[in-house]
Protein backbone atom coordinates (compact mmCIF):
# COMPACT_ATOMS: atom_id res chain seq x y z
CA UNK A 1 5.40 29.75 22.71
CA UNK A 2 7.09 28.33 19.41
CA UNK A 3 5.08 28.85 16.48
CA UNK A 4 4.11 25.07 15.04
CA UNK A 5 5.47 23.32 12.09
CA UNK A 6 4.43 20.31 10.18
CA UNK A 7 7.72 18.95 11.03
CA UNK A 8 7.27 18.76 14.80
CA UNK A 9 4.32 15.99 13.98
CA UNK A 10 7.79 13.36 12.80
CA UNK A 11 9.55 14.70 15.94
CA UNK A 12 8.85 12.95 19.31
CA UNK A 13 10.16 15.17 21.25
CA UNK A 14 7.18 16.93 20.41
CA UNK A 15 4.38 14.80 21.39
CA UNK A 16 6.25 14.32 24.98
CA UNK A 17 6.13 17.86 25.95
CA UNK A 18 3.01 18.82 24.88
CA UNK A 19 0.97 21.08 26.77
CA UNK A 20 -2.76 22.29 26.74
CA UNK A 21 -3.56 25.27 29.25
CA UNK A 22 -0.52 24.63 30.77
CA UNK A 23 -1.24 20.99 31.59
CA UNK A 24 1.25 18.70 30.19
CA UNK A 25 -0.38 15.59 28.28
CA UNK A 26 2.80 13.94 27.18
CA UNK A 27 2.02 10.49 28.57
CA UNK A 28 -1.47 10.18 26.89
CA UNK A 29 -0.30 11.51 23.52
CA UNK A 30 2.55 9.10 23.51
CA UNK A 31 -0.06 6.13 24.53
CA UNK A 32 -2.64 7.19 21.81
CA UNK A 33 0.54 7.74 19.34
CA UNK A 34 1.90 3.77 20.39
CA UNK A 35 -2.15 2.67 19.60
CA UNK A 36 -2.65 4.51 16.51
CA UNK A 37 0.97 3.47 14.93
CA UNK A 38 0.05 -0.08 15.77
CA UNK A 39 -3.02 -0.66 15.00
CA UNK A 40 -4.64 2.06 12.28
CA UNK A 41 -3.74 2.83 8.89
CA UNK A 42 -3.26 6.39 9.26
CA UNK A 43 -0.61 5.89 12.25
CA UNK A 44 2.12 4.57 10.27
CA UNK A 45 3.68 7.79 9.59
CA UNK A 46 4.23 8.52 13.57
CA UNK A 47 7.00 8.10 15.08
CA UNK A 48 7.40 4.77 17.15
CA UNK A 49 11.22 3.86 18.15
CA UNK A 50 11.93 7.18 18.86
CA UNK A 51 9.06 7.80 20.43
CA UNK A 52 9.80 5.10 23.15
CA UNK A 53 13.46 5.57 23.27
CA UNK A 54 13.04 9.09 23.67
CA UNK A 55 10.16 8.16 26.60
CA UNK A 56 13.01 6.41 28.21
CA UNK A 57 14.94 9.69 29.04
CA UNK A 58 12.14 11.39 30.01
CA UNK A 59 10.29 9.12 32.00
CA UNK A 60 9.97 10.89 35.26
CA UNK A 61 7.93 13.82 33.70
CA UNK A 62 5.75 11.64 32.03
CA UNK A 63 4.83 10.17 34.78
CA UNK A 64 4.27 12.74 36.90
CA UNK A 65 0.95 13.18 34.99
CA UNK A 66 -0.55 10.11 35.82
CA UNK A 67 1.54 8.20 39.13
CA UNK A 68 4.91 8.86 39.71
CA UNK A 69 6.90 5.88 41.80
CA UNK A 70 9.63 6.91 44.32
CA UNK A 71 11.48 3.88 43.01
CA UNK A 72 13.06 4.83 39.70
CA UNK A 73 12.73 1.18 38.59
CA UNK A 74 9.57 0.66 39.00
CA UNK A 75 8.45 4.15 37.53
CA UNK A 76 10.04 3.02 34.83
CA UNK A 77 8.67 -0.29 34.61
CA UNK A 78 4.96 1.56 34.68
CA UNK A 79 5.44 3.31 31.96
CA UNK A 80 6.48 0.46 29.93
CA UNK A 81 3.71 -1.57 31.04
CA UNK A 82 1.00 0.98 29.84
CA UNK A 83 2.99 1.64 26.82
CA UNK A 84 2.79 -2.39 26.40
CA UNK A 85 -0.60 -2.30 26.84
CA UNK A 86 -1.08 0.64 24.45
CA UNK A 87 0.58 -1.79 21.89
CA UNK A 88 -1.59 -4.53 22.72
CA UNK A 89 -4.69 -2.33 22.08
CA UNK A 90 -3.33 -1.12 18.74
CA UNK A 91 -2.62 -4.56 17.35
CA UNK A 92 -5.89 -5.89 18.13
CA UNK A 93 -7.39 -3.06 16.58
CA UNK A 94 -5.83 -3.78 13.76
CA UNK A 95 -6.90 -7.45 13.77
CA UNK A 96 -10.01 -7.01 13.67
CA UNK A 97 -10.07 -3.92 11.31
CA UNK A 98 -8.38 -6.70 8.94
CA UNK A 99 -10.95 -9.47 9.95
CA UNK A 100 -13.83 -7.24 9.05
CA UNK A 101 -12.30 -6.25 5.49
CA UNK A 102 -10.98 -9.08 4.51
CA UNK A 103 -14.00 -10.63 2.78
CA UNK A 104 -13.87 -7.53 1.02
CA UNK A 105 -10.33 -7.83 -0.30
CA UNK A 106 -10.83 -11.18 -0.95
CA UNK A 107 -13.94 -10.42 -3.95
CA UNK A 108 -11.80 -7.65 -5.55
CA UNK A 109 -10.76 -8.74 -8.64
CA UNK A 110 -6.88 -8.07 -9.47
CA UNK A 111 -5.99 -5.28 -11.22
CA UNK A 112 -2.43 -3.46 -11.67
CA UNK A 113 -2.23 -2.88 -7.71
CA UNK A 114 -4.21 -5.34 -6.15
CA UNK A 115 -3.66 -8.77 -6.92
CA UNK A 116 -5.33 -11.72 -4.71
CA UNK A 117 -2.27 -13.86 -4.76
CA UNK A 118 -0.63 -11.76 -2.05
CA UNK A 119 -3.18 -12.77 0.57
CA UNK A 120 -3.15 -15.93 0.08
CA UNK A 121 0.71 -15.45 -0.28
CA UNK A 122 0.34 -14.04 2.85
CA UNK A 123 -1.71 -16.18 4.90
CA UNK A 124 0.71 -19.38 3.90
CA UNK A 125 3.73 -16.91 5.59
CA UNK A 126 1.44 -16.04 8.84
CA UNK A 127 0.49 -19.38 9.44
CA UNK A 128 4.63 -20.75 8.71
CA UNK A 129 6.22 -17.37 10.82
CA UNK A 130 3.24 -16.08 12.10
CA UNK A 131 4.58 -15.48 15.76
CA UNK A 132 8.10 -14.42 14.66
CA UNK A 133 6.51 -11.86 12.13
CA UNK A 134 4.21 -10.23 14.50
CA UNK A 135 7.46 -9.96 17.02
CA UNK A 136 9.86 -8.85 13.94
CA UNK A 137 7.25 -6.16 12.82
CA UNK A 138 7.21 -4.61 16.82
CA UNK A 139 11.07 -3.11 15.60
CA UNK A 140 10.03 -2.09 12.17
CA UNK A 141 8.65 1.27 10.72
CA UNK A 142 5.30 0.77 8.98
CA UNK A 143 5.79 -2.91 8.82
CA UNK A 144 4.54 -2.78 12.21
CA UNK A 145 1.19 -0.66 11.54
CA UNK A 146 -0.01 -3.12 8.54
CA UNK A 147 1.22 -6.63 10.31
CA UNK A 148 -1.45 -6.78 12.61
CA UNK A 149 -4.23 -5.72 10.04
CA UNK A 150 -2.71 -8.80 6.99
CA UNK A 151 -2.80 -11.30 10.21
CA UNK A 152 -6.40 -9.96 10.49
CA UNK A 153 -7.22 -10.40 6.67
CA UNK A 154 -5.62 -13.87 6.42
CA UNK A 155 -7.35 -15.30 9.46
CA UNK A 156 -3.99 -15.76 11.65
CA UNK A 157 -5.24 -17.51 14.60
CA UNK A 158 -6.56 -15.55 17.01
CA UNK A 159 -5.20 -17.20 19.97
CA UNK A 160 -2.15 -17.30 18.40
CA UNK A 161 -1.94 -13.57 17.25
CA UNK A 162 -2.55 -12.58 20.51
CA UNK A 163 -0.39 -14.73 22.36
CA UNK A 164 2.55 -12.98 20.22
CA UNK A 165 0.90 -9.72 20.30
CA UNK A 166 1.53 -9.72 24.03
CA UNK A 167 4.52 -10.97 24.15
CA UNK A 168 6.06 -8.59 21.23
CA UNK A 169 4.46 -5.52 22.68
CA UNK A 170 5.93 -5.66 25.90
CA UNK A 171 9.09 -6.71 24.01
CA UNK A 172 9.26 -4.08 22.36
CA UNK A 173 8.09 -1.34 25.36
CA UNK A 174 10.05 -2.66 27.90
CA UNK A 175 13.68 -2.62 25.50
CA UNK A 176 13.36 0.60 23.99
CA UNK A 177 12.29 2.77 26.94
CA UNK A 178 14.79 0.99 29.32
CA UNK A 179 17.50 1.36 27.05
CA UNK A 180 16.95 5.05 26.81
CA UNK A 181 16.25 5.65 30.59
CA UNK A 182 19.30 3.58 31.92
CA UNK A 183 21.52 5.22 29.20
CA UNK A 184 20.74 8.85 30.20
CA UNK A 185 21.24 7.79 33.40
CA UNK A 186 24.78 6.15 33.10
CA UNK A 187 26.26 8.51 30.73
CA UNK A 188 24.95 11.53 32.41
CA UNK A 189 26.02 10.05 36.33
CA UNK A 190 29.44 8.66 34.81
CA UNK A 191 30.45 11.49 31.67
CA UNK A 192 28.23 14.34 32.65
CA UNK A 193 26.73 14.26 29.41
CA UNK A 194 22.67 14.62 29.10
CA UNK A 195 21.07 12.98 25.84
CA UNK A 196 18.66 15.22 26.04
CA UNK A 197 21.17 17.67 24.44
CA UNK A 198 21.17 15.15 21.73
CA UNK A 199 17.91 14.83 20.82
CA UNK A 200 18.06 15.63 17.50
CA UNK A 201 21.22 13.06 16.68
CA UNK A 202 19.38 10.31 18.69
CA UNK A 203 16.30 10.11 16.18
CA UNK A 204 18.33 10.03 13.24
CA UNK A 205 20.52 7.35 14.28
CA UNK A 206 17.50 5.41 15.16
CA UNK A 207 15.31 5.83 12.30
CA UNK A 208 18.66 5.04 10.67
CA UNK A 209 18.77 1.83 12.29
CA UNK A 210 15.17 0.76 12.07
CA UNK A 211 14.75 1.46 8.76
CA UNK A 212 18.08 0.18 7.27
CA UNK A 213 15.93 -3.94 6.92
CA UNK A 214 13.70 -2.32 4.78
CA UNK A 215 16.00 -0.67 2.64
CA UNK A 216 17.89 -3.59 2.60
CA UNK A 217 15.20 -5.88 1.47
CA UNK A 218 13.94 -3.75 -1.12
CA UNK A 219 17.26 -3.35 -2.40
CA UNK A 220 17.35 -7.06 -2.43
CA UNK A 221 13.79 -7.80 -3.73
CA UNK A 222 14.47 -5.03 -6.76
CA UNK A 223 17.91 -7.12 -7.38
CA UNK A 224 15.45 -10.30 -7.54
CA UNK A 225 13.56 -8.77 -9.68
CA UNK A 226 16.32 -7.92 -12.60
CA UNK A 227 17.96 -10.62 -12.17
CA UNK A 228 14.87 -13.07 -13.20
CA UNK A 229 14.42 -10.52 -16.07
CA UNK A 230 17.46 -10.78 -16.95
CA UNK A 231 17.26 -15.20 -16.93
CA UNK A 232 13.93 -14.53 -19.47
């Protein structure tokens, strides 16, 4: 048995192969993992492209722990219904986690973090882009932990949220965890070559990818920011 590193809690690879007494648990780890990085503060650190990419290639042994489909389709398609579902769960969570404290947030009185503005900033943005945020945030580190819980705090309509909420979720499931099943299976059928060999390039290149909007945006906001300095 490998001795345990903080590290391995960033790696997916990880959470799919865990075992307890010999019992593998991958599938419900990955499901609470998809909940918690949705839908509670605490998740956004988890890994949540990866981990559904990653689910892709190994979707046969994670579903031999709950039902396992003879047609590889369809086994497939399970998974990224409950994984959908998993997302739904979290994002409603975090609705109403950001419905209950949003009176709160609302009485603070600004200080050098917290200023009121944003939320009402923010509720004029949700109710403009509300269903094309909540689908945008599915793709994006940490943007998509706290989206659900500011649509909660600004009073997004509920009907609406969770029309979107739906509709990203399974989105988002069903095009990462296809994408990495059907590409292990073509290159490894047509090249011989099996990704997960590759592991450790594929998560890099993702979080690469997923992240590079937010560094772009920042980089963008701070150049905003100097520039209006600058102007006074």
């Amino acid at each position: 048995m490998n001795e345990f590193t903080f590290s391995q809690l960033i790696n997916p690879e990880f959470y799919i192969n865990l075992e307890i007494a010999g019992h593998s648990i991958g599938i419900y780890v990955v499901l609470f993992i998809v909940f918690a990085e949705t839908g509670l503060f605490a998740g956004f650190f988890l890994p949540g492209d990866s981990l559904l990419f990653l689910s892709g290639i190994y979707s046969t042994a994670l579903m031999k722990e709950v039902f396992l489909i003879e047609s590889d389709f369809w086994n497939v398609a399970l998974l990224s219904t409950l994984v959908a579902l998993a997302g739904i769960l979290g994002n409603s969570f975090g609705y109403w986690f950001g419905a209950r404290s949003g009176n709160y947030l609302y009485n603070v009185k600004d200080n050098f973090i917290y200023k009121k503005k944003y939320l009402y900033e923010s509720k004029v943005f949700f109710e403009r882009h509300g269903g094309r945020a909540i689908i945008f945030a599915r793709f994006l580190p940490v943007v998509r932990t706290f989206a659900p819980i500011i649509a909660g705090i600004v009073r997004m309509d509920i009907k609406r949220f969770m029309l979107y909420n739906v509709i990203s979720s399974f989105l988002w499931a069903t095009t990462l965890i296809f994408a990495g099943h059907y590409l292990q299976v073509w290159l490894e059928s047509t090249y011989g070559i099996d990704l997960k060999h590759y592991i450790e390039y594929i998560i890099i290149f993702l979080v690469l990818v997923t992240t590079l909007p937010i560094i772009i945006k920042l980089v963008k906001s701070k150049g905003s920011t100097v520039e209006e300095t600058k102007a006074e």
